[in-house]
Protein backbone atom coordinates (compact mmCIF):
# COMPACT_ATOMS: atom_id res chain seq x y z
CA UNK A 1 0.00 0.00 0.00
CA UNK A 2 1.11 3.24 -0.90
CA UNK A 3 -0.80 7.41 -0.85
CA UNK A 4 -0.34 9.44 -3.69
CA UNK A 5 -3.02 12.80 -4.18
CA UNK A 6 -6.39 12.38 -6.23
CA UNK A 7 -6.32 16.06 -8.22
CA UNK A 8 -4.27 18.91 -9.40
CA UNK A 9 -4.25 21.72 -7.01
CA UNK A 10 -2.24 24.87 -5.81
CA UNK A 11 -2.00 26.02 -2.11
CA UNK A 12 -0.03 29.43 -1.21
CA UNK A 13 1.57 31.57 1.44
CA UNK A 14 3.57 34.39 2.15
CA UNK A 15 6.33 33.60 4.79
CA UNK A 16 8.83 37.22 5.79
CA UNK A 17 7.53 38.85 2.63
CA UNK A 18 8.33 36.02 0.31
CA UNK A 19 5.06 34.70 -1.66
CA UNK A 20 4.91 30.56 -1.74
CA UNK A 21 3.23 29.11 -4.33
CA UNK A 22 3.06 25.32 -4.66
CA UNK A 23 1.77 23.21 -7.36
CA UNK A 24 0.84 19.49 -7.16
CA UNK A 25 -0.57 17.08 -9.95
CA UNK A 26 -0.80 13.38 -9.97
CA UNK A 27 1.53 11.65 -12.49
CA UNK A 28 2.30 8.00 -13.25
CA UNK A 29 5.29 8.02 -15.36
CA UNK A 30 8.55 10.43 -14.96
CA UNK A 31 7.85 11.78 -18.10
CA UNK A 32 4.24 13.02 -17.04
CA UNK A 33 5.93 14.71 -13.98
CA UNK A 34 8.64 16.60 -16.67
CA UNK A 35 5.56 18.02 -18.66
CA UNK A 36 4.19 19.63 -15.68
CA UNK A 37 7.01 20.80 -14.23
CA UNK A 38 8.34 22.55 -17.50
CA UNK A 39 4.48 23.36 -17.79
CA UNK A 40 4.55 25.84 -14.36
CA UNK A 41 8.28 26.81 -15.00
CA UNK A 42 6.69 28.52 -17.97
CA UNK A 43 4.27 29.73 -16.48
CA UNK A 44 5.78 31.29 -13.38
CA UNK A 45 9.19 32.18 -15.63
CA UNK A 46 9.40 35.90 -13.78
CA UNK A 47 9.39 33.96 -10.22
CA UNK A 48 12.72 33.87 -8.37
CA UNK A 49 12.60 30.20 -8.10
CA UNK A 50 10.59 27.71 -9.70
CA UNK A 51 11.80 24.26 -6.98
CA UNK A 52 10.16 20.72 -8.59
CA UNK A 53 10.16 17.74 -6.99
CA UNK A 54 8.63 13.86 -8.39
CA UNK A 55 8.68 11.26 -6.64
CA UNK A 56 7.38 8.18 -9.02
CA UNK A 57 6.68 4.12 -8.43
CA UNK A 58 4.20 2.15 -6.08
CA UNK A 59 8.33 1.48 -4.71
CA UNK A 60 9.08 5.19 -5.09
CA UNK A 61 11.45 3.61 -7.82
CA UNK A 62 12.05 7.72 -9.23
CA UNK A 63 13.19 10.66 -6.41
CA UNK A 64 14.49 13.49 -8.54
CA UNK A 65 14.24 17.49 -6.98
CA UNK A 66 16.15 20.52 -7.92
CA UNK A 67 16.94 23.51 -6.12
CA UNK A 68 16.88 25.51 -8.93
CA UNK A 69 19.43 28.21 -7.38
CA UNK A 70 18.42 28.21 -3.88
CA UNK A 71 21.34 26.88 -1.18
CA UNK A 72 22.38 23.40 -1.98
CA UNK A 73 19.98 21.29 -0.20
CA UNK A 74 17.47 23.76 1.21
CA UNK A 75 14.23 23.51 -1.18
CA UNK A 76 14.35 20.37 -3.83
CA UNK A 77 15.63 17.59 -1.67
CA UNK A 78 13.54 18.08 1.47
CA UNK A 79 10.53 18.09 0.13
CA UNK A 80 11.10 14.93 -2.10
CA UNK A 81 12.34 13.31 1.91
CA UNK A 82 9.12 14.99 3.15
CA UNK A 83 7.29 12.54 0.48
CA UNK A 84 8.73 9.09 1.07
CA UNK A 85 8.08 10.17 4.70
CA UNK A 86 4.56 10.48 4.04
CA UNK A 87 4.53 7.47 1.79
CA UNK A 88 3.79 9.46 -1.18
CA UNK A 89 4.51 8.82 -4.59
CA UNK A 90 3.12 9.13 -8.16
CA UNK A 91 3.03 13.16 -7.31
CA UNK A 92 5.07 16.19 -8.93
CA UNK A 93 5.21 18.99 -7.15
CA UNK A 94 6.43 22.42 -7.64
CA UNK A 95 6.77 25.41 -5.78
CA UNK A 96 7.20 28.63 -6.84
CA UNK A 97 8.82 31.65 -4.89
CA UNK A 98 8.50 35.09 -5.43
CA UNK A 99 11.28 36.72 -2.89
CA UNK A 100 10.34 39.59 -0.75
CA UNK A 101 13.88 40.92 0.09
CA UNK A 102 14.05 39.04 3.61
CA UNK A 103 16.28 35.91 3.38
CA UNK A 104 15.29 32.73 5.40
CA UNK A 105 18.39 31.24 6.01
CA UNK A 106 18.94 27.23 5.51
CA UNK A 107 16.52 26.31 8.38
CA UNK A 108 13.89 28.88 7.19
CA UNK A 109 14.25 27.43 3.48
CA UNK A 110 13.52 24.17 4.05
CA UNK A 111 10.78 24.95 6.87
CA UNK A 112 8.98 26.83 4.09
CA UNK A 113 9.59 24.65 1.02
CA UNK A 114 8.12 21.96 2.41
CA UNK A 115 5.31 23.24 4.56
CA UNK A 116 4.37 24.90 1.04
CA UNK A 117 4.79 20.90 -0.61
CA UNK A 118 2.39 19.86 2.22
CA UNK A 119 -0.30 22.62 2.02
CA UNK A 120 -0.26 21.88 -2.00
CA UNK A 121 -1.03 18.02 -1.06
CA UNK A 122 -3.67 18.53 1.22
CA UNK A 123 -5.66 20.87 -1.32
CA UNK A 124 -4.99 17.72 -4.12
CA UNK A 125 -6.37 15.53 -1.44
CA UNK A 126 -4.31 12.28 -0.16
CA UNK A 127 -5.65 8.78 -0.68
CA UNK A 128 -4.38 5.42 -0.23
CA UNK A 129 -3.41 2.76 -3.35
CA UNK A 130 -3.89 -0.87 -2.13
CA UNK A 131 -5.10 -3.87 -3.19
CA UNK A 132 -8.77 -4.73 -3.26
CA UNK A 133 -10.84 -7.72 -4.42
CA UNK A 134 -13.90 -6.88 -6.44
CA UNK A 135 -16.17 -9.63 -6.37
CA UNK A 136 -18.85 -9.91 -9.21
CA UNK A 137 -22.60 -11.47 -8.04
CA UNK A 138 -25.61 -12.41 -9.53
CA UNK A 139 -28.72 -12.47 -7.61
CA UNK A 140 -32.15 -12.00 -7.21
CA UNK A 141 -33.68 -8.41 -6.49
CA UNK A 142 -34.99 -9.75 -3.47
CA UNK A 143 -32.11 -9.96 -1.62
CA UNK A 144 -30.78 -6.21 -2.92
CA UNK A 145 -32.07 -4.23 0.18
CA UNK A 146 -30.57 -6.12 2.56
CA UNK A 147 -27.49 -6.39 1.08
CA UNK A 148 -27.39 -2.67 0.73
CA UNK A 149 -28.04 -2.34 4.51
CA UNK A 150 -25.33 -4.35 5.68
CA UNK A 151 -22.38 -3.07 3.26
CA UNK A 152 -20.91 -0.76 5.94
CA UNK A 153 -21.35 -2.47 8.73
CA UNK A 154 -19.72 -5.83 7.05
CA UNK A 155 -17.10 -4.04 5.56
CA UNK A 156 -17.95 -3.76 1.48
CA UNK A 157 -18.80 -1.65 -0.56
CA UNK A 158 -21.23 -1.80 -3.79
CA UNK A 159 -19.07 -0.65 -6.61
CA UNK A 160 -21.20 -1.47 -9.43
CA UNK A 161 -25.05 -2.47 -10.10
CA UNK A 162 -26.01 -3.70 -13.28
CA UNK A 163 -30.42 -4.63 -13.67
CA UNK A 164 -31.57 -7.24 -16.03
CA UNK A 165 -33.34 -10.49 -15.14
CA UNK A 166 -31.24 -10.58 -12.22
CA UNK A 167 -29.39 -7.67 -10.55
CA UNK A 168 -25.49 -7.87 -11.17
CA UNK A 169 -23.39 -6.75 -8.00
CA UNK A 170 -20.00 -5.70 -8.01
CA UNK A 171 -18.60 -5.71 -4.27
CA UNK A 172 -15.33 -3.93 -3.53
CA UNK A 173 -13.88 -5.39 -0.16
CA UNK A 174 -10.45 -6.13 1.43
CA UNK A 175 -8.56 -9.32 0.40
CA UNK A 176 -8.38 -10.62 3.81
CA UNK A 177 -12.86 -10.01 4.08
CA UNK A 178 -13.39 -11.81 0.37
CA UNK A 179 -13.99 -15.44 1.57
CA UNK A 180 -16.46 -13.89 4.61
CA UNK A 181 -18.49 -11.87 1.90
CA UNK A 182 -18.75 -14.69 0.03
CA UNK A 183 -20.06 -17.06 2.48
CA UNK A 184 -22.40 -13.91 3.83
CA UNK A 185 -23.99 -13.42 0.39
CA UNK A 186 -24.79 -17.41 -0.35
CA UNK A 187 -26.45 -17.18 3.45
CA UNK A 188 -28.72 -14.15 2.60
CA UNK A 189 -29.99 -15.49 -1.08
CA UNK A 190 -30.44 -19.21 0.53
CA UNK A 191 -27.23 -20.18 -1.90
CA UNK A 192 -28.85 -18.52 -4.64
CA UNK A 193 -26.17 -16.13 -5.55
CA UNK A 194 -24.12 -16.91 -8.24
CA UNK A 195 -20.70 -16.27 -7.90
CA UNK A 196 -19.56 -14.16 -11.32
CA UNK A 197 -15.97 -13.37 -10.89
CA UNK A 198 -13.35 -12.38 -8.57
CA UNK A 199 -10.66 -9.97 -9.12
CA UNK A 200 -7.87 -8.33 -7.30
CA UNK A 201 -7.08 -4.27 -8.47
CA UNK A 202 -5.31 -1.50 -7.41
CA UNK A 203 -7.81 0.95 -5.71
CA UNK A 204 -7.79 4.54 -4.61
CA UNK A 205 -9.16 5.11 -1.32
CA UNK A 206 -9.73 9.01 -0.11
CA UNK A 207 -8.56 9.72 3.16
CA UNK A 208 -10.07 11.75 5.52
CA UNK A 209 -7.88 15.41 6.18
């Protein structure tokens, strides 16, 4: 399981005169990360410093930051660390700074860089990748209602519905709850369910900030 952050999003501040600007966008490949970043370099090309950071890989297989002129150390790299910290990846981030004439110092730098990175990744919102089973059902509408009821409580949750004949369930669940659904389902349809298919995928799940 890994986090990454659901949209695009910019978050700003003004820290001893100097005006913050960070921008965050989801990306799955390094080369989806470069766009962006050259995309906001262009657009912010009269800012003082323009500081991107990707980190890429449900292993975080791709780290790369620069400081692009600030002190060695101070801007780039931190907020990259800040990510795997947070367990972060698939995100590009960059943040902008417009100086106001007061200088930081190292410790101020990399306080502000990456509080900046952090308020740009709560307004993308943070959600957690990890593996799911989906498990497809065929039943009776009968049975529907109840199985609506108890989805929260039993730990599922109705992805899909699909009406024909029959009503066509897709149930999104934990690996470790699939064989327990299972077994609930053929209880509440009297073994009538039929069993579709069963799939494990890579699912995005919003946390709460």
């Amino acid at each position: 399981m890994y986090r990454t952050i659901i949209n695009e999003a910019i978050a700003e501040q003004i820290i001893d005169k100097s005006r913050f600007i960070a921008h965050a966008k989801p990306a799955e490949t390094k080369e989806e990360a470069d766009a962006y970043i050259a995309s906001i370099r262009l657009k912010h090309k009269d800012a003082t410093h323009n500081v991107p950071a990707m980190v890429i890989g449900d292993k975080f297989q791709v780290q790369w930051a620069s400081d692009d002129g600030e002190p060695q150390g101070t801007s780039g790299a931190p907020i990259v660390q800040m990510l795997v910290k947070e367990n972060i990846t698939n995100a590009a981030i960059v943040v902008t700074r417009y100086f106001g004439g007061v200088k930081l110092g190292t410790g101020g730098l990399v306080r502000a860089y990456t509080s900046s990175a952090k308020l740009g990744l709560t307004a993308a919102g943070i959600c957690r990748v990890q593996n799911m089973t989906l498990l497809g059902i065929k039943l009776e509408y009968t049975y529907l209602s109840k199985i609506r009821n108890i989805a929260s409580s039993e730990n599922f949750e109705i992805a899909e519905m699909l009406y024909a004949d029959n009503v066509s369930l897709k149930l999104l669940t934990e690996p470790e709850n699939a064989d327990r659904i299972k077994r609930l389902i053929s209880d509440i349809s009297s073994g009538s369910a039929v069993m579709i298919s069963e799939e494990n995928e890579l699912v995005k799940v919003a946390e709460n900030h």
